[in-house]
PDB file of N, CA and C in Angstrom:
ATOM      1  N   UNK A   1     154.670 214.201 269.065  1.00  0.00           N
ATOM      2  CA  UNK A   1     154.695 212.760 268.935  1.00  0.00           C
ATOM      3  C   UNK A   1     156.045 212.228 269.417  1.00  0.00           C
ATOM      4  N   UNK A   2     156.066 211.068 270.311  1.00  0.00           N
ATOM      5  CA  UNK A   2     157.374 210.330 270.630  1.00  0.00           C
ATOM      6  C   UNK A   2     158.082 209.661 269.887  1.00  0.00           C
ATOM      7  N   UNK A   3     158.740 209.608 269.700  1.00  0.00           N
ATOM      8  CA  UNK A   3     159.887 208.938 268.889  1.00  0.00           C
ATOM      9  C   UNK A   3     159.967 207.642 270.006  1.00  0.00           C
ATOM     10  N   UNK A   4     159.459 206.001 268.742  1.00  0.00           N
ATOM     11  CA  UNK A   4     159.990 204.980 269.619  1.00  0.00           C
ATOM     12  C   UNK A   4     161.327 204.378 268.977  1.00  0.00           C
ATOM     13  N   UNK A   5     161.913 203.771 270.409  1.00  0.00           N
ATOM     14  CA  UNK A   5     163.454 203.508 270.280  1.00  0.00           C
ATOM     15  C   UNK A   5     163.509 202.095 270.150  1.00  0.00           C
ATOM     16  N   UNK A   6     163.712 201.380 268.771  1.00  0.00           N
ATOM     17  CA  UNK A   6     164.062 200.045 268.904  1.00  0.00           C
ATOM     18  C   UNK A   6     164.861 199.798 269.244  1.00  0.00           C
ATOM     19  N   UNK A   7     164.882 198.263 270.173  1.00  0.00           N
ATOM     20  CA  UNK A   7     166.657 197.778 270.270  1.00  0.00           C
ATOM     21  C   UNK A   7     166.989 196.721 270.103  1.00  0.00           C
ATOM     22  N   UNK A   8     167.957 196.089 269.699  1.00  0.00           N
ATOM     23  CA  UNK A   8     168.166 194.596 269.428  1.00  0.00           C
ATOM     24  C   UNK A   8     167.534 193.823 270.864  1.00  0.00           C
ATOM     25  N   UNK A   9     167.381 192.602 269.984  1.00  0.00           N
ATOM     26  CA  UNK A   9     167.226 191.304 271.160  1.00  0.00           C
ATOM     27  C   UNK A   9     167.974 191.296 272.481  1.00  0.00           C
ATOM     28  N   UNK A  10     169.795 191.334 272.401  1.00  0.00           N
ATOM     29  CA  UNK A  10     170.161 191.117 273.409  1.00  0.00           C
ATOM     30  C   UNK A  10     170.119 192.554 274.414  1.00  0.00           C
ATOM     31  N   UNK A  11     169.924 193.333 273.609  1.00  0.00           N
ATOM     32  CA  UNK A  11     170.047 194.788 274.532  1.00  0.00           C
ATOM     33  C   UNK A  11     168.548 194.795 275.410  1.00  0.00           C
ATOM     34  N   UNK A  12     166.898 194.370 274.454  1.00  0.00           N
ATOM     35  CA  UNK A  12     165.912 194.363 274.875  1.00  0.00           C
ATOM     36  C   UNK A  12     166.414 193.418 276.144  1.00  0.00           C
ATOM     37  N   UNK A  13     166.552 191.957 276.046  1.00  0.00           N
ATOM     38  CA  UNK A  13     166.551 191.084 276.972  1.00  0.00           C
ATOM     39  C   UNK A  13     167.158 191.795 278.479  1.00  0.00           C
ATOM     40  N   UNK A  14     168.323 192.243 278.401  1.00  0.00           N
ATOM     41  CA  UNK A  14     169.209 192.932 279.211  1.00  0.00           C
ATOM     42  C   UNK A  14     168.344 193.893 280.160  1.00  0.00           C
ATOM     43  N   UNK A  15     167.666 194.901 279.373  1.00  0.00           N
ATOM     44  CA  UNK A  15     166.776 196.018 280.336  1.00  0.00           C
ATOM     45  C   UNK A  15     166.002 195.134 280.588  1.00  0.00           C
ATOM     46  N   UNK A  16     165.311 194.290 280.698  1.00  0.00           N
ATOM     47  CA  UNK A  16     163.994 194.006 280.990  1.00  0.00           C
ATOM     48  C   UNK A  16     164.701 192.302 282.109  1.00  0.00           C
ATOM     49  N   UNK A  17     165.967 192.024 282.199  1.00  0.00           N
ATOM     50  CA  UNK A  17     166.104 191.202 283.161  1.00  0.00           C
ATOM     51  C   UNK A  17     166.282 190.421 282.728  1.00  0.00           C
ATOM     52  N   UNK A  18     165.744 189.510 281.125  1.00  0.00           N
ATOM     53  CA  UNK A  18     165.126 188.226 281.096  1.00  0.00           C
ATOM     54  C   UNK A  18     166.042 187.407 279.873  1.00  0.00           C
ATOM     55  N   UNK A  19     165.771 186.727 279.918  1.00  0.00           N
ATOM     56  CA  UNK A  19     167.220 185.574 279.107  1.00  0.00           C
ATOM     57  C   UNK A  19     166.525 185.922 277.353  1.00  0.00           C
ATOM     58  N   UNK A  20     167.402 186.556 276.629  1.00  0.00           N
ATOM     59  CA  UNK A  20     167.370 186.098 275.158  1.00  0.00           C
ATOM     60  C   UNK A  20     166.436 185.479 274.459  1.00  0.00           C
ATOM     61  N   UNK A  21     166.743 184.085 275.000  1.00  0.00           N
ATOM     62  CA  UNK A  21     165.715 183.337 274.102  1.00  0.00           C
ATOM     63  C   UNK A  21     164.301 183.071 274.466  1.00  0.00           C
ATOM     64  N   UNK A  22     164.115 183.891 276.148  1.00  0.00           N
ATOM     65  CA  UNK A  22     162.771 183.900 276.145  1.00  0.00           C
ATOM     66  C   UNK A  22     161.637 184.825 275.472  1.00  0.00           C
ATOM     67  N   UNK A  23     162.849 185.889 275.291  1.00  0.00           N
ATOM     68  CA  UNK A  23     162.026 187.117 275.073  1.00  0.00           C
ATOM     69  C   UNK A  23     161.938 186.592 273.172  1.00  0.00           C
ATOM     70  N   UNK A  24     162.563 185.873 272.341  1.00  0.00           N
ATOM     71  CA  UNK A  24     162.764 185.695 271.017  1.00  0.00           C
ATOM     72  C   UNK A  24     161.250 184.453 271.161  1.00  0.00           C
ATOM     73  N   UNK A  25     161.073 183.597 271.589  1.00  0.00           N
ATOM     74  CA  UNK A  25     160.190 183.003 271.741  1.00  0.00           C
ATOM     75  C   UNK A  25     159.252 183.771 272.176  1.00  0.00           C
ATOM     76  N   UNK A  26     158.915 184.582 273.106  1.00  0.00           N
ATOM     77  CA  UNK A  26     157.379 185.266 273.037  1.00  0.00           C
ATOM     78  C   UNK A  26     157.429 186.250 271.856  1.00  0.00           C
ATOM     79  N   UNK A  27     158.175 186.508 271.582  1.00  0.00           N
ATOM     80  CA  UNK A  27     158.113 187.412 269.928  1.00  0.00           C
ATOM     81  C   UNK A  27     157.452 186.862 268.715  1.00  0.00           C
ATOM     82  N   UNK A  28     158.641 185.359 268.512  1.00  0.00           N
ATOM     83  CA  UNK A  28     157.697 184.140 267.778  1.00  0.00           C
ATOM     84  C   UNK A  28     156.665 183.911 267.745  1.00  0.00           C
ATOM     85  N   UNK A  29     156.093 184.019 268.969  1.00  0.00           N
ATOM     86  CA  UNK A  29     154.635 183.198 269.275  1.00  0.00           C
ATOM     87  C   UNK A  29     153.414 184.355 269.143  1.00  0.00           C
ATOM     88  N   UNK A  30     154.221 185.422 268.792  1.00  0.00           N
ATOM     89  CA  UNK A  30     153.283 186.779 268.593  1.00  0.00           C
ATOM     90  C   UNK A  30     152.537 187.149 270.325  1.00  0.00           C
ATOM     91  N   UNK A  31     153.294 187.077 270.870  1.00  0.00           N
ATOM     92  CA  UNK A  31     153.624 187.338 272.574  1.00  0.00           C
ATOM     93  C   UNK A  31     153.755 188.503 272.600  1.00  0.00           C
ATOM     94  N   UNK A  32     154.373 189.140 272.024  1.00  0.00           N
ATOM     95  CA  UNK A  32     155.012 191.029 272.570  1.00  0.00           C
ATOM     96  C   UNK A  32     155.401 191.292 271.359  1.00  0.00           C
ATOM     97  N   UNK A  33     155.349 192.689 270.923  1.00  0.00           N
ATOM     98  CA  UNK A  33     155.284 193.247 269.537  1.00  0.00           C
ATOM     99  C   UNK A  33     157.017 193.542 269.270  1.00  0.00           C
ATOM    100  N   UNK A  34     156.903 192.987 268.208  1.00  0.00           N
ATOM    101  CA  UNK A  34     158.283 192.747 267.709  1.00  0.00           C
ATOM    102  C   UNK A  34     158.464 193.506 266.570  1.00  0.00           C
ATOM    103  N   UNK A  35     159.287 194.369 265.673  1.00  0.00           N
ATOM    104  CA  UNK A  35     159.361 194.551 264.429  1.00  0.00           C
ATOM    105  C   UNK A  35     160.749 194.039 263.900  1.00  0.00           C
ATOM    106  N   UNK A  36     160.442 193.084 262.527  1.00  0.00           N
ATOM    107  CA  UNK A  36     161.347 191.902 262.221  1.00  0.00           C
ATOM    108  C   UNK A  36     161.628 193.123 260.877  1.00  0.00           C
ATOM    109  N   UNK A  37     163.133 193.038 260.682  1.00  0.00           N
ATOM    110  CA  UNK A  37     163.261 194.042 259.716  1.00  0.00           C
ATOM    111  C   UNK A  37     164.414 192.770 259.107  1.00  0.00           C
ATOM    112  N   UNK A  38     164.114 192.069 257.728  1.00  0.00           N
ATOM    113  CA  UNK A  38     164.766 191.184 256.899  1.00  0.00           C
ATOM    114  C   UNK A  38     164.278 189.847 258.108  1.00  0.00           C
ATOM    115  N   UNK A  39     165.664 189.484 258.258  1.00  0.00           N
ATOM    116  CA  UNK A  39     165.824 188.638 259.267  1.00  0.00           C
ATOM    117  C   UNK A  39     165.972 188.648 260.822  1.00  0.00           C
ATOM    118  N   UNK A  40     165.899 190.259 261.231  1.00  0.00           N
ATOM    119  CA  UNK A  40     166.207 190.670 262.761  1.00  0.00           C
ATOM    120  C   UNK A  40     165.196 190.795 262.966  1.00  0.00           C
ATOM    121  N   UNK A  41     165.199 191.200 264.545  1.00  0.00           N
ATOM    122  CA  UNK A  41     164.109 191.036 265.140  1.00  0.00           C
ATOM    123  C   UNK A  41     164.711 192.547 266.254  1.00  0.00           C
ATOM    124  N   UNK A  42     163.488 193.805 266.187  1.00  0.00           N
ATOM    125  CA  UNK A  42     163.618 194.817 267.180  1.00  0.00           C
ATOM    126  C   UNK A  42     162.867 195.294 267.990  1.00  0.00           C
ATOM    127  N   UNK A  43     163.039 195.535 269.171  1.00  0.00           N
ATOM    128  CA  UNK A  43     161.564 195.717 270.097  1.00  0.00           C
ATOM    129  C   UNK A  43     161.486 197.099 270.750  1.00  0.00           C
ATOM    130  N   UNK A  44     160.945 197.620 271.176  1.00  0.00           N
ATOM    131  CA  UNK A  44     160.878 198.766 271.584  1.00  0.00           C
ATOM    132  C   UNK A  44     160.443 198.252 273.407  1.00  0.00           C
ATOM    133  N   UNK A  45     161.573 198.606 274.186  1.00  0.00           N
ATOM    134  CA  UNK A  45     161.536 197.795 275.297  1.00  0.00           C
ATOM    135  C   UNK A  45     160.544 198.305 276.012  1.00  0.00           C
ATOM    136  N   UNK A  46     159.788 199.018 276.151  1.00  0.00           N
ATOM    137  CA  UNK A  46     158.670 199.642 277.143  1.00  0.00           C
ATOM    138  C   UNK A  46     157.299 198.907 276.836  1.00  0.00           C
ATOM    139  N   UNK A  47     157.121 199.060 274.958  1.00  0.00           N
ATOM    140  CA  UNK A  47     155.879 198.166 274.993  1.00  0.00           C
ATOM    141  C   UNK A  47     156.184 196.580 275.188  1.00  0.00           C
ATOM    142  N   UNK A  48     157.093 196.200 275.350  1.00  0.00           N
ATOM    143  CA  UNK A  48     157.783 194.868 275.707  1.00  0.00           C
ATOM    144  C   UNK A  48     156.999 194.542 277.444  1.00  0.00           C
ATOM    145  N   UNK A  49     157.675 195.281 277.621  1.00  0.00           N
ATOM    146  CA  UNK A  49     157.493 195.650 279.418  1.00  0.00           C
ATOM    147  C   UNK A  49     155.960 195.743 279.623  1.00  0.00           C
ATOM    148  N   UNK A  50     155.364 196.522 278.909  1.00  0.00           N
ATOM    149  CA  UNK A  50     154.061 196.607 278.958  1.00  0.00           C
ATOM    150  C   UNK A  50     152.920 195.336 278.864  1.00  0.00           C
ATOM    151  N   UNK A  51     153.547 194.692 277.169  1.00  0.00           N
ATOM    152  CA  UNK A  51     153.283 193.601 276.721  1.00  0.00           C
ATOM    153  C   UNK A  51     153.389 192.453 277.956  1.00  0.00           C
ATOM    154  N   UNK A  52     154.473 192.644 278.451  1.00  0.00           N
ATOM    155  CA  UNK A  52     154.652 191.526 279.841  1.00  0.00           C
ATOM    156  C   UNK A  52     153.823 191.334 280.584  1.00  0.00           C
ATOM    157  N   UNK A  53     154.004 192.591 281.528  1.00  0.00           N
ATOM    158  CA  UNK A  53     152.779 192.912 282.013  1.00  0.00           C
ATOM    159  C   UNK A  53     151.184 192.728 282.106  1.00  0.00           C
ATOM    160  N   UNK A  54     150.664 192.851 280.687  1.00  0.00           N
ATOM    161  CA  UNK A  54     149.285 192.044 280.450  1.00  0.00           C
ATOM    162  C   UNK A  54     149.539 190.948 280.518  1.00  0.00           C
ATOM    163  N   UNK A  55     150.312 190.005 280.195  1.00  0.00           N
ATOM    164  CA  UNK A  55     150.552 188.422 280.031  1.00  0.00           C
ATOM    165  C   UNK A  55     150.183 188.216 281.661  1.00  0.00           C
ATOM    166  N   UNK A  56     151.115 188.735 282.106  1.00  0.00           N
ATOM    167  CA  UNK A  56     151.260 188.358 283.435  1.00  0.00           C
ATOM    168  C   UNK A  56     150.067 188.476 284.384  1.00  0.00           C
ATOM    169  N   UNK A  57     149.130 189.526 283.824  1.00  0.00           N
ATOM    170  CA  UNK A  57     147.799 189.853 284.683  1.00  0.00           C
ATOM    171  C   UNK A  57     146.770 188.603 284.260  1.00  0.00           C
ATOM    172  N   UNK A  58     146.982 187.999 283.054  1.00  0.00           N
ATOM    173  CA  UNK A  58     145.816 187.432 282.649  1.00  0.00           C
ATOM    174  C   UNK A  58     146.557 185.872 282.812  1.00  0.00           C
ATOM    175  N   UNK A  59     147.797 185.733 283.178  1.00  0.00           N
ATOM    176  CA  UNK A  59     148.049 184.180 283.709  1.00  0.00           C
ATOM    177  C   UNK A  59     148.666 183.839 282.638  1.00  0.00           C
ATOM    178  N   UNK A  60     149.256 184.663 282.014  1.00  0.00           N
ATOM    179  CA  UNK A  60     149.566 183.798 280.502  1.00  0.00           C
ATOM    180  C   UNK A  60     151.068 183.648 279.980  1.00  0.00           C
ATOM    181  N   UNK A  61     152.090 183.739 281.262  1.00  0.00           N
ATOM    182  CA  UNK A  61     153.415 183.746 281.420  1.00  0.00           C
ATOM    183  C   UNK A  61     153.385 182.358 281.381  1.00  0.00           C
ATOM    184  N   UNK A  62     154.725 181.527 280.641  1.00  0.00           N
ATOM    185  CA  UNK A  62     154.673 180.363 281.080  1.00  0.00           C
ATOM    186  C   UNK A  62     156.608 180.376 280.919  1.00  0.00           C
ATOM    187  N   UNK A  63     157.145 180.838 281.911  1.00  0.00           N
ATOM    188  CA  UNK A  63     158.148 180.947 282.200  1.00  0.00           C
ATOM    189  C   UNK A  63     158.671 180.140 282.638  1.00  0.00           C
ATOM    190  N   UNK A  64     160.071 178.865 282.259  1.00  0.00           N
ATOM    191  CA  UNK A  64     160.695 178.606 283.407  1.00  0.00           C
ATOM    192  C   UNK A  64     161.604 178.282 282.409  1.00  0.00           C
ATOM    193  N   UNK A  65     162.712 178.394 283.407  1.00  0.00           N
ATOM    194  CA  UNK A  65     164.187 178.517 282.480  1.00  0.00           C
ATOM    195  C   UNK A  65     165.232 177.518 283.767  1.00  0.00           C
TER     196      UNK A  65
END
């Protein structure tokens, strides 16, 4: 079994390219699987990436910054 690697917000945002508060808003919105431990918020950047990915196939990015 794999061991998944959470990582904070700004570290997730960082690998994956994309600004902070977009990636905290699709988290919010139950967009990409997040695990909120108290008050943080940790993602495991691959199913992030993954998570994107479907959004993006089915039109459901609504990106603009």
């Amino acid at each position: 079994m794999k061991t998944k690697i959470y990582k904070t917000l700004s570290v997730t945002a960082r690998m994956l390219g994309l600004p902070t508060t977009y990636i905290k808003e699709l988290a919010e919105r139950n967009k990409i699987p997040v695990l909120k431990v108290k008050n943080r918020m940790r993602f495991n950047p691959e199913a992030v990436r993954q998570a994107l990915d479907e959004l993006a196939a089915r039109g459901d990015i609504d990106y603009a910054e």
